[in-house]
N, C-alpha and C. Protein backbone atom coordinates (compact mmCIF):
# COMPACT_ATOMS: atom_id res chain seq x y z
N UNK A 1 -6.83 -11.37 15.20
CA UNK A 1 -6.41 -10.02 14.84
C UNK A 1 -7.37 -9.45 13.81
N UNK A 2 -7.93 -8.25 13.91
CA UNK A 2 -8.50 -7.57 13.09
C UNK A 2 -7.79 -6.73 12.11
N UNK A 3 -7.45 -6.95 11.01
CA UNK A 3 -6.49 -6.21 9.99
C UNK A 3 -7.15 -5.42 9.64
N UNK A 4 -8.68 -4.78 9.87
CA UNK A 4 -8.91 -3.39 9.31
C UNK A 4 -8.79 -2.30 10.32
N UNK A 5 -8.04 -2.76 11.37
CA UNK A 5 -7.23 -1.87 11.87
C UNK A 5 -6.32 -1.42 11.70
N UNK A 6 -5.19 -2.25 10.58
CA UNK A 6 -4.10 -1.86 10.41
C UNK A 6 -4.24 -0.81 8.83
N UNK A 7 -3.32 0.24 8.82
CA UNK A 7 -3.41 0.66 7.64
C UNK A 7 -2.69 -0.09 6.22
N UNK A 8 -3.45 -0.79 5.33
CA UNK A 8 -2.67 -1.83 4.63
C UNK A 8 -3.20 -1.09 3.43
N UNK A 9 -1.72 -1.37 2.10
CA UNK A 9 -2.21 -1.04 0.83
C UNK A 9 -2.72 -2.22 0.45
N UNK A 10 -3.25 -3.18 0.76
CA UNK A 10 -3.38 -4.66 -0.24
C UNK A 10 -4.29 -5.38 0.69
N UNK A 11 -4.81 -6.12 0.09
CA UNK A 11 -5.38 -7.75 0.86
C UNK A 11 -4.58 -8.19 1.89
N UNK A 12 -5.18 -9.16 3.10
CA UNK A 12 -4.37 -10.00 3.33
C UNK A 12 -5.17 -11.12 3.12
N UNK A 13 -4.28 -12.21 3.16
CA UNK A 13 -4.15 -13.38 2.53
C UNK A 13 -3.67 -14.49 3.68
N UNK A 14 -4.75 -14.94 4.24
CA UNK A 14 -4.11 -15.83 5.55
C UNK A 14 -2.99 -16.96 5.02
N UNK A 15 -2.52 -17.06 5.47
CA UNK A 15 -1.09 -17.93 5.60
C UNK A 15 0.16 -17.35 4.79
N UNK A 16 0.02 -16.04 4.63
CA UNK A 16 0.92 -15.98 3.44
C UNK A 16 1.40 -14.68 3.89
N UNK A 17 0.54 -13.47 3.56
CA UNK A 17 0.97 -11.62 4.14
C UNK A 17 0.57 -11.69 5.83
N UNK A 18 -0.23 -12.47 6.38
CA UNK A 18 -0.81 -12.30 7.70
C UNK A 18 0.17 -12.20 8.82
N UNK A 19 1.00 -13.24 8.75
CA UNK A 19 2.28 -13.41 9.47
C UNK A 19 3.37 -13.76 8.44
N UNK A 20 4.84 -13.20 9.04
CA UNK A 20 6.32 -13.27 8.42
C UNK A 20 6.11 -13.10 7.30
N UNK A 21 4.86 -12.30 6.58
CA UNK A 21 5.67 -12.37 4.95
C UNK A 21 6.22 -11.14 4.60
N UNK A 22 6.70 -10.44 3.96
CA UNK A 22 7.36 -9.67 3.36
C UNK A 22 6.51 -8.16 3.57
N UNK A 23 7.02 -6.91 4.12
CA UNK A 23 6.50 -6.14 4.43
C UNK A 23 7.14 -4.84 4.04
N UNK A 24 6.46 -3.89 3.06
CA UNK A 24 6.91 -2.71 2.34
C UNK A 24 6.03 -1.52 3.14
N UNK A 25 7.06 -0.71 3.16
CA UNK A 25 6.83 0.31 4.40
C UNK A 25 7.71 1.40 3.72
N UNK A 26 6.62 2.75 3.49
CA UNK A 26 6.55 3.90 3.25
C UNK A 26 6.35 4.66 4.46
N UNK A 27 6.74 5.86 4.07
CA UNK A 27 6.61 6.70 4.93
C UNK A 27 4.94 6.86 5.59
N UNK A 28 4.29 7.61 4.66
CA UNK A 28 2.51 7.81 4.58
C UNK A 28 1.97 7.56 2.91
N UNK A 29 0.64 8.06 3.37
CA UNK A 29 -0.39 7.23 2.14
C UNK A 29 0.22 8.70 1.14
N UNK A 30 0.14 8.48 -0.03
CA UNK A 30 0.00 9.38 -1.04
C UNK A 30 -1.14 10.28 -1.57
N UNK A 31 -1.15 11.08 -1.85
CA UNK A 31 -2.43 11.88 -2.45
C UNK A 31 -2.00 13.55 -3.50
N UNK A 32 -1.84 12.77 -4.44
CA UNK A 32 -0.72 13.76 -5.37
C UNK A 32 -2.04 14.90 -5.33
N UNK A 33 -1.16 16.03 -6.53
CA UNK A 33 -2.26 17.00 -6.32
C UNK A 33 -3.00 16.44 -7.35
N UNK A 34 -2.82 15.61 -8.41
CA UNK A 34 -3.44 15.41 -9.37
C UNK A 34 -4.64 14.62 -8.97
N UNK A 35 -4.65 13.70 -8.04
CA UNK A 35 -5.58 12.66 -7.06
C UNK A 35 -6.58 13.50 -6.64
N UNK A 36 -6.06 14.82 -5.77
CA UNK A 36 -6.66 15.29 -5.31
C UNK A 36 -7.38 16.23 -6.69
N UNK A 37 -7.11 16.98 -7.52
CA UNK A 37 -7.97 17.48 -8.68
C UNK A 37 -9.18 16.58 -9.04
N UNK A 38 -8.60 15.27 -9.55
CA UNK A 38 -9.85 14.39 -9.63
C UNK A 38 -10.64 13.90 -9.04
N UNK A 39 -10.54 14.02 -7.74
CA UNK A 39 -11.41 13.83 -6.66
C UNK A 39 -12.60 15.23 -6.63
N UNK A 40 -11.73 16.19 -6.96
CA UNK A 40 -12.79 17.40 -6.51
C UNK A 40 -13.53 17.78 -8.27
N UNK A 41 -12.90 17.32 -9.34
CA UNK A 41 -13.53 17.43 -10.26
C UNK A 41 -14.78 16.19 -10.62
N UNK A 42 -14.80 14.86 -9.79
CA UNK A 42 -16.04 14.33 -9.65
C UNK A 42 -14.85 12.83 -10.73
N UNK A 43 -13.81 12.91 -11.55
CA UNK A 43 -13.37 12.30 -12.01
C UNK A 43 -12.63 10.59 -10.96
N UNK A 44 -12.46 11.35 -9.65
CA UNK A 44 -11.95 10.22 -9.32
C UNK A 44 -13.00 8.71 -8.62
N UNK A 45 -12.26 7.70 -9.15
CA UNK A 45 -12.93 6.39 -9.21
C UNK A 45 -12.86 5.60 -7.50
N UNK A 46 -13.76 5.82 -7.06
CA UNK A 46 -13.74 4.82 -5.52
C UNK A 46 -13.35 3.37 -5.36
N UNK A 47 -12.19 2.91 -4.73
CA UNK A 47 -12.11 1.66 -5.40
C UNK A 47 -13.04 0.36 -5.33
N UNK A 48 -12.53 -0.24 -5.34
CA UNK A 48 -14.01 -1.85 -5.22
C UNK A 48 -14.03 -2.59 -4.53
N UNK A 49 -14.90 -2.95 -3.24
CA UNK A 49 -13.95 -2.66 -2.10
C UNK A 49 -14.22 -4.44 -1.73
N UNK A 50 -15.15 -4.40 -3.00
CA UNK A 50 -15.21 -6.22 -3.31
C UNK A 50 -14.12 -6.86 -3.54
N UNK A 51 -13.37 -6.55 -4.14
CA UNK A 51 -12.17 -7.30 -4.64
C UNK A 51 -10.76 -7.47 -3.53
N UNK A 52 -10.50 -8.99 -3.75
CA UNK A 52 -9.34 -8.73 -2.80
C UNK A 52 -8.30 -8.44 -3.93
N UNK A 53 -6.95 -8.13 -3.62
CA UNK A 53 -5.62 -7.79 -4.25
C UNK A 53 -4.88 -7.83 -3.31
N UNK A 54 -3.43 -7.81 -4.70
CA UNK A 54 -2.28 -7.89 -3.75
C UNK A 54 -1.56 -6.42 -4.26
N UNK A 55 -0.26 -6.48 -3.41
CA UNK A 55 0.50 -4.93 -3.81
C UNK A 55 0.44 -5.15 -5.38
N UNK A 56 0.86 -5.84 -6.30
CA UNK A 56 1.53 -6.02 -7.55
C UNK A 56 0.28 -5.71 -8.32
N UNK A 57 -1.00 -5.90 -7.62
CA UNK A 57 -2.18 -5.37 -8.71
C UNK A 57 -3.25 -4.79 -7.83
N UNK A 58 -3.02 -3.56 -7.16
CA UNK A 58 -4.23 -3.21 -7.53
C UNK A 58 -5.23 -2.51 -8.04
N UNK A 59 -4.60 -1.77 -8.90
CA UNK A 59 -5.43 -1.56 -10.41
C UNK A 59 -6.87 -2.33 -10.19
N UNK A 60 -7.02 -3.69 -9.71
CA UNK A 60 -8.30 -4.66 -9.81
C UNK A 60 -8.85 -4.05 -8.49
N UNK A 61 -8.62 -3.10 -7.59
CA UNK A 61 -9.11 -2.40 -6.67
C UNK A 61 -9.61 -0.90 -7.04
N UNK A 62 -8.53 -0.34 -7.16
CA UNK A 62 -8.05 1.34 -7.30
C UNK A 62 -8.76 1.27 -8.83
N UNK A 63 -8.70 0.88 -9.64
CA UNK A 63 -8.91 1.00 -10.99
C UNK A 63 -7.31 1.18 -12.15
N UNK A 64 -7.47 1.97 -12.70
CA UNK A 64 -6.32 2.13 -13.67
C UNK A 64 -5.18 3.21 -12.87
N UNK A 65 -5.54 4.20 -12.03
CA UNK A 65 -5.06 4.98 -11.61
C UNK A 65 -3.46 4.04 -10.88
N UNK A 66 -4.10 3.25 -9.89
CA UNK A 66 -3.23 2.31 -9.43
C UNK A 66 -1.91 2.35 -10.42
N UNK A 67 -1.98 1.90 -11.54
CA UNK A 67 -0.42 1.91 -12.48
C UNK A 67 0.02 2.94 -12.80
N UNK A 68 -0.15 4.60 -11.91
CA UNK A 68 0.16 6.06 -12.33
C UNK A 68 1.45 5.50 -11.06
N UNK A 69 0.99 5.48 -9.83
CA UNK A 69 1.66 5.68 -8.63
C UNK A 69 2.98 5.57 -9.05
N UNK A 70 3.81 6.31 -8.93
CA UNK A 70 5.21 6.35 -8.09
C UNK A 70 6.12 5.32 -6.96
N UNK A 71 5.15 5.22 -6.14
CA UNK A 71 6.53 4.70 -5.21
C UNK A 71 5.79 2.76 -5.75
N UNK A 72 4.44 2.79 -5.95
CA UNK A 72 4.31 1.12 -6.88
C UNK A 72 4.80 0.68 -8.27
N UNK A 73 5.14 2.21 -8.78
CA UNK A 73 6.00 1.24 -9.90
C UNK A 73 7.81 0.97 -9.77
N UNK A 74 8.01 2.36 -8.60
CA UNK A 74 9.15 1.54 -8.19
C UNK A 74 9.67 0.86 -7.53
N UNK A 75 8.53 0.05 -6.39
CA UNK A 75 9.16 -1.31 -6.28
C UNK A 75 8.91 -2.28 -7.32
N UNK A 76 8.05 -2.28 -8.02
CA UNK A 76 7.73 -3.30 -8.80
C UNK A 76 9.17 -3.62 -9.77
N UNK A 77 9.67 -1.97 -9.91
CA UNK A 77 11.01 -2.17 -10.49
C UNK A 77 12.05 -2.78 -9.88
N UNK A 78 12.21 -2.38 -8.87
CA UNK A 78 13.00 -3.25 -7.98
C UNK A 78 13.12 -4.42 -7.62
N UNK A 79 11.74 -5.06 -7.90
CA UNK A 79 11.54 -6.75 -8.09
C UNK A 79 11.93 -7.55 -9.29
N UNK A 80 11.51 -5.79 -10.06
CA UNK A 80 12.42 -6.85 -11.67
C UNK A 80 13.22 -6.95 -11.69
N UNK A 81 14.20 -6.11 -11.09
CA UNK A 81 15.69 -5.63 -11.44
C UNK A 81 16.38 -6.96 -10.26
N UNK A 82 15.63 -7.11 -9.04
CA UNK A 82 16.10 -8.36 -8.45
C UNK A 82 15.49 -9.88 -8.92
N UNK A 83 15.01 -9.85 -10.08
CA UNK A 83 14.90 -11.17 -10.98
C UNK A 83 13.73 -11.48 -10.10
N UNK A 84 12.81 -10.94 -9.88
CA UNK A 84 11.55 -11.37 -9.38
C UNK A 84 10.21 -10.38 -9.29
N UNK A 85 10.35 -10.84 -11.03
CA UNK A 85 8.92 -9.27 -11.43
C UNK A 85 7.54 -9.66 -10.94
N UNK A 86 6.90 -9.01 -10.46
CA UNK A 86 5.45 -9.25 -9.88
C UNK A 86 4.13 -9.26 -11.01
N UNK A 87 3.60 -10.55 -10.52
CA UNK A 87 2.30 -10.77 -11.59
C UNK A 87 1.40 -9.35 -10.91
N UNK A 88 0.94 -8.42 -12.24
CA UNK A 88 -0.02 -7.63 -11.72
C UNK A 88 -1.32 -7.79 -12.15
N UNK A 89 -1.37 -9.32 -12.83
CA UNK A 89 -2.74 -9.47 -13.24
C UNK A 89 -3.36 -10.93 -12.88
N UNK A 90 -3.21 -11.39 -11.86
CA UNK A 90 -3.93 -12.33 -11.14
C UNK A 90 -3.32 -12.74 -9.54
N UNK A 91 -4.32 -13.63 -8.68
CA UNK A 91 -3.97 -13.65 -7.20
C UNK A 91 -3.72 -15.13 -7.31
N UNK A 92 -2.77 -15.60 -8.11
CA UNK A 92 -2.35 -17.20 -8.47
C UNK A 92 -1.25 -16.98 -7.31
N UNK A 93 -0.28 -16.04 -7.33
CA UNK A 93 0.92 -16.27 -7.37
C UNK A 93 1.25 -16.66 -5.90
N UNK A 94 1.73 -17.05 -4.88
CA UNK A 94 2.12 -17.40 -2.89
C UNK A 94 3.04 -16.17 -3.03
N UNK A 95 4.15 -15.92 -3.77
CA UNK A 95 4.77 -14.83 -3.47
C UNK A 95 4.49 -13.39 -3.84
N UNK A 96 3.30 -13.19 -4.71
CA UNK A 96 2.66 -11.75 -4.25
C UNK A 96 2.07 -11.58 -3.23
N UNK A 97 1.16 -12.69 -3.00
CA UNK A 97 0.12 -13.24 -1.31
C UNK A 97 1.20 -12.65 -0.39
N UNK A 98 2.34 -12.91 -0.15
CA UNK A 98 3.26 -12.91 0.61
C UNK A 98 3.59 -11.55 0.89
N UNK A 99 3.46 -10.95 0.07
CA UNK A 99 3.60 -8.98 0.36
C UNK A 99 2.71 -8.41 1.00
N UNK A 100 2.97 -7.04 1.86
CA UNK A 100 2.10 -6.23 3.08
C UNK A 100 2.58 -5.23 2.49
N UNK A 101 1.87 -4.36 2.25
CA UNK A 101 2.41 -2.95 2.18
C UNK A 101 1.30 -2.12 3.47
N UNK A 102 2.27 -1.28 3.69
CA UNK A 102 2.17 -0.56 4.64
C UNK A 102 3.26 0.90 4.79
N UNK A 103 2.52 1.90 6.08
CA UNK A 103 3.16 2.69 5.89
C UNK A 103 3.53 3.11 7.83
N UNK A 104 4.56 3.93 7.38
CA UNK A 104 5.05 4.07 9.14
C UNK A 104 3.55 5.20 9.70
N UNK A 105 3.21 6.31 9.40
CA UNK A 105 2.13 6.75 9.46
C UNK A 105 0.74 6.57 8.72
N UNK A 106 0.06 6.59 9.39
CA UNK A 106 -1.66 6.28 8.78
C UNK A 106 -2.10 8.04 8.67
N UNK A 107 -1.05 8.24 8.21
CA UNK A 107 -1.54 9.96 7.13
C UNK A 107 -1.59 10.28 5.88
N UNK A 108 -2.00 11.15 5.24
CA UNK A 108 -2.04 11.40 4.32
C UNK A 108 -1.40 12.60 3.79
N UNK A 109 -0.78 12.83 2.68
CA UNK A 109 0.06 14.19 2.22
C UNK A 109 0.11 13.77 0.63
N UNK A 110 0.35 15.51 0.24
CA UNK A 110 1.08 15.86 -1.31
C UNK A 110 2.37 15.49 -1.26
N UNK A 111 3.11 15.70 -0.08
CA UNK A 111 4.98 15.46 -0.43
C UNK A 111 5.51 15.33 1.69
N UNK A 112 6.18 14.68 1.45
CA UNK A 112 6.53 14.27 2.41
C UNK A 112 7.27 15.62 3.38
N UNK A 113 7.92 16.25 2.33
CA UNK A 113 8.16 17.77 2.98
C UNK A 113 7.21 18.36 3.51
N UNK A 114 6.10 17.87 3.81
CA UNK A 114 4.54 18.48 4.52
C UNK A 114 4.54 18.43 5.91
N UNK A 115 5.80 18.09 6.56
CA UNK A 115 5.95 17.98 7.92
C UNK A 115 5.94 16.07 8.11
N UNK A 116 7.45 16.47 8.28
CA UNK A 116 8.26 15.28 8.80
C UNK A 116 8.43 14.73 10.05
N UNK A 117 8.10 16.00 11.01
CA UNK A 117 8.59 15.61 12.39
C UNK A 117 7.25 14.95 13.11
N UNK A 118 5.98 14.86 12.40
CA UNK A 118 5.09 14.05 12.64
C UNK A 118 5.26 12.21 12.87
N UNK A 119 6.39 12.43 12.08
CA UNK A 119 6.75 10.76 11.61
C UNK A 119 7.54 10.44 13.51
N UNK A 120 7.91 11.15 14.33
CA UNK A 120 8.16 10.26 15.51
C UNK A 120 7.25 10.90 16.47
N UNK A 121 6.05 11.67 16.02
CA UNK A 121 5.06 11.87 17.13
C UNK A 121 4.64 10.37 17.85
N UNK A 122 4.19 9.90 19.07
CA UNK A 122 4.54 8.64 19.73
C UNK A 122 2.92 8.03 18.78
N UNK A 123 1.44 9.11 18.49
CA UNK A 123 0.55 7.98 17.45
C UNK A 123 1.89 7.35 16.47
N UNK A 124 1.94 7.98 15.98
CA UNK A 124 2.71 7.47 14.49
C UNK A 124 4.02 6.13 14.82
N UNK A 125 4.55 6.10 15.75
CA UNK A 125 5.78 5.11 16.21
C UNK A 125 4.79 4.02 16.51
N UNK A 126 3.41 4.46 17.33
CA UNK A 126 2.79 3.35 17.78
C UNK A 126 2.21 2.58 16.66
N UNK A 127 1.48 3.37 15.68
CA UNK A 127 1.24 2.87 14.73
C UNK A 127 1.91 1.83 13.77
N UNK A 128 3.35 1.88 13.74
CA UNK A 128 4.14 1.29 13.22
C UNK A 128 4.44 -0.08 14.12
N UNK A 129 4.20 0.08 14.95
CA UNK A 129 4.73 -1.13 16.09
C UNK A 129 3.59 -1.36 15.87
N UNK A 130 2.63 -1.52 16.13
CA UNK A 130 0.90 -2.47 16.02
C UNK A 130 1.42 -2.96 14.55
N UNK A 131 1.56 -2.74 13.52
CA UNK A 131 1.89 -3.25 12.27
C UNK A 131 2.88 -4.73 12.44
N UNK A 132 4.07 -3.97 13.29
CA UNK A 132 4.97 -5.21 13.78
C UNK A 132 4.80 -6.11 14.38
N UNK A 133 4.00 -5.63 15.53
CA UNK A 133 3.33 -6.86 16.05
C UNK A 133 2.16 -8.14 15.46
N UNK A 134 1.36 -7.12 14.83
CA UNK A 134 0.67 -7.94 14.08
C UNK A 134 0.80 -8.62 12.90
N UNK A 135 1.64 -8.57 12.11
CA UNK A 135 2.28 -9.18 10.95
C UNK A 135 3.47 -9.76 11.32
């Protein structure tokens, strides 16, 4: 399987996110307006495309911006709050390895109110099923 086919927020990590591990699924990719300002003001940082990561860090990808996001600090909350906070500063851990993030569409938007009914156009369902299948 070629995983740079799939749209993934993170590394994978053979034996661990590749198959059955744990899979976080958003709607689409994010791109606040603020992302987008710093992109067009020359401010925003390309990430590194050397580094592997997992969901819980990648800040060691994205740069610092990574710990602004929204929907990553609230799962991360959600891991604390279920007694299982995520290391965001090293790739020691089997159960960060173990996380996929992903999204049901391989699009991009400011707010999800940007047109919803895209989300069961048959790319976008298919897209989500290649994810299933392959993980």
């Amino acid at each position: 399987m070629d995983y740079n086919d799939l749209n993934l927020g993170n590394s994978v990590f053979q034996g661990f996110n590749d198959k059955y591990g744990l899979m976080l699924c958003g709607y689409e990719w994010g791109f606040s307006k603020d992302d987008q300002q710093a992109q067009e003001s020359g401010e925003w940082v390309e990430p590194n495309e050397e580094v592997k990561y997992t969901f819980a860090n990648k800040a060691q990808h994205w740069g610092d911006v990574a710990n602004t996001w929204r929907y990553d600090r609230n799962i991360k909350k959600w891991f604390e709050l279920w007694g299982f906070p995520l290391d965001s500063q090293n790739l020691d851990d089997d159960f960060e390895k173990s996380i996929v993030q992903t999204n049901w569409a391989d699009t991009q938007n400011h707010s999800i109110a940007q047109g919803t009914n895209k989300f069961l156009s048959e790319e976008q369902i298919d897209n989500f099923i290649n994810h299933i299948t392959a993980l």
